[in-house]
Protein backbone atom coordinates (compact mmCIF):
# COMPACT_ATOMS: atom_id res chain seq x y z
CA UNK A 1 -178.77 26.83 -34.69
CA UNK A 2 -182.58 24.96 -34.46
CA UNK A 3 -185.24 26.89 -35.07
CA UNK A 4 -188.92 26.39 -33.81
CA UNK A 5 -191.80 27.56 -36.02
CA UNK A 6 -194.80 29.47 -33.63
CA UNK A 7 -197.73 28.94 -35.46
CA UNK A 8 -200.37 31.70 -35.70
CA UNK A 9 -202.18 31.50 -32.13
CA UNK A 10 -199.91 28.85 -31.01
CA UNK A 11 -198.89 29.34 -27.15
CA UNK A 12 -196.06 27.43 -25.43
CA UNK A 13 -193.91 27.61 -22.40
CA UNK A 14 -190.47 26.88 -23.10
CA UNK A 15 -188.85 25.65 -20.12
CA UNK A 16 -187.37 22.75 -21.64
CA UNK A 17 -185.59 24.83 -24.12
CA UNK A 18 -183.54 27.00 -21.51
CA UNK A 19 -180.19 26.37 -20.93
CA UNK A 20 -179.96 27.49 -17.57
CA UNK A 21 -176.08 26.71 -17.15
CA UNK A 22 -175.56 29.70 -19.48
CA UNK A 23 -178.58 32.06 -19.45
CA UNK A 24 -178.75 32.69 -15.63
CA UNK A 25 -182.17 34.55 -16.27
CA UNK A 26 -184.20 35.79 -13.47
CA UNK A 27 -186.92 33.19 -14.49
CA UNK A 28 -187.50 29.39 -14.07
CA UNK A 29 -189.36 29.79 -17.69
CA UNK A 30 -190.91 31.82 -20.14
CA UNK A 31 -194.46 31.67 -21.92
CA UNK A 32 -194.47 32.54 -25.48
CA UNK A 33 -197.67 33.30 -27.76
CA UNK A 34 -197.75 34.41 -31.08
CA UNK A 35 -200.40 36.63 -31.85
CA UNK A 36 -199.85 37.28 -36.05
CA UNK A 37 -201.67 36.01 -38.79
CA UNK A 38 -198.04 34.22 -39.81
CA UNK A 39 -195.52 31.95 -38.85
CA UNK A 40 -192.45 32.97 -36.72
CA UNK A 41 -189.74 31.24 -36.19
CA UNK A 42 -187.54 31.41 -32.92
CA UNK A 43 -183.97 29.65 -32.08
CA UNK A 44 -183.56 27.00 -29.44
CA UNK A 45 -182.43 26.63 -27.35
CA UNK A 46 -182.20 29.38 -25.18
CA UNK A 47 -179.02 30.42 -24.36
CA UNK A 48 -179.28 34.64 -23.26
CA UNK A 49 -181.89 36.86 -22.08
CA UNK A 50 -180.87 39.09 -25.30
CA UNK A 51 -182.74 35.61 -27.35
CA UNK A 52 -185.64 36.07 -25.37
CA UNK A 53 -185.78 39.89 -26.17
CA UNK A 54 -185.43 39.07 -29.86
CA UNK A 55 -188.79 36.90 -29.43
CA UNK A 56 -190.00 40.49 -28.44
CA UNK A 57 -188.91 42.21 -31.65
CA UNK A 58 -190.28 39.46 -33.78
CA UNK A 59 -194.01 40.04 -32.22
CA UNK A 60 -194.19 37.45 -29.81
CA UNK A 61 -195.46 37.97 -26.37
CA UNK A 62 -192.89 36.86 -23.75
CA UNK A 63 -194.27 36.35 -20.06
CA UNK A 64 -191.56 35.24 -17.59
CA UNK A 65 -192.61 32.38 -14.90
CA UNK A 66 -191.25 33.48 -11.47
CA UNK A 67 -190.29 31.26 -8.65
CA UNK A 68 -193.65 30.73 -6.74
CA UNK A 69 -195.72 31.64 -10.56
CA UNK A 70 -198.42 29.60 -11.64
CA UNK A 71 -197.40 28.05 -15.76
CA UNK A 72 -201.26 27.41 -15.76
CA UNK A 73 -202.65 30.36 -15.14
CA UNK A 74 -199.35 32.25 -17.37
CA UNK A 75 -200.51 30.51 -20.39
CA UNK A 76 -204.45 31.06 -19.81
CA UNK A 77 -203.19 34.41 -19.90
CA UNK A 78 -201.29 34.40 -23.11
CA UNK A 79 -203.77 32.85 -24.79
CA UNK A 80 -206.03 35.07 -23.59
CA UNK A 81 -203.80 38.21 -24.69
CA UNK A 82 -203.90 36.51 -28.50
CA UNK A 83 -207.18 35.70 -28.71
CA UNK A 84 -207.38 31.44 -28.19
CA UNK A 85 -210.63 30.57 -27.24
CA UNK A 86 -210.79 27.21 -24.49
CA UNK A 87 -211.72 23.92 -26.34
C-alpha cells in the first residue's frame, strides 16, 4: 500500500485520499497534523475508520470535518494545536 510521509509540523486535510465507496465514515474529511520532532508515515488511501485510528496511535492529531464544518478554520486549529506559527 502508498504511504505518505507527515513531516514534523506538517498539517493536511486529506479529503482526497478517502475512499468514500468503502469507508462510509461519519465525516466528509479529516485534518491531520503531526506534532513530533520526526517523520511519520501514514497509508493512503483511506479505506476504514480503523486507518484513521491508527493515525491516532502513531501521534498524529486527527480532527474530523463534519457536514456544515469549516476545513479553514479545522486546520488553523491543528496547526494551532502543534505549534505552526502563520507566515
Amino acid at each position: 500500500m502508498p504511504k505518505m510521509v507527515f513531516d514534523p509540523k506538517r498539517v493536511q486535510n486529506l479529503g482526497g485520499y478517502i475512499v468514500e465507496s468503502e469507508a462510509n465514515l461519519p465525516y466528509r474529511d479529516v485534518v491531520v497534523g503531526n506534532p513530533n520532532d520526526f517523520d511519520v508515515k501514514i497509508e493512503v488511501p483511506i479505506y476504514s475508520e480503523e486507518m484513521i485510528e491508527e493515525f491516532k496511535e502513531e501521534g498524529l492529531i486527527v480532527e474530523p470535518i463534519y457536514a456544515g464544518d469549516s476545513l479553514k478554520e479545522a486546520l488553523e486549529r491543528v496547526k494551532a494545536r502543534i505549534g505552526v506559527r502563520k507566515k
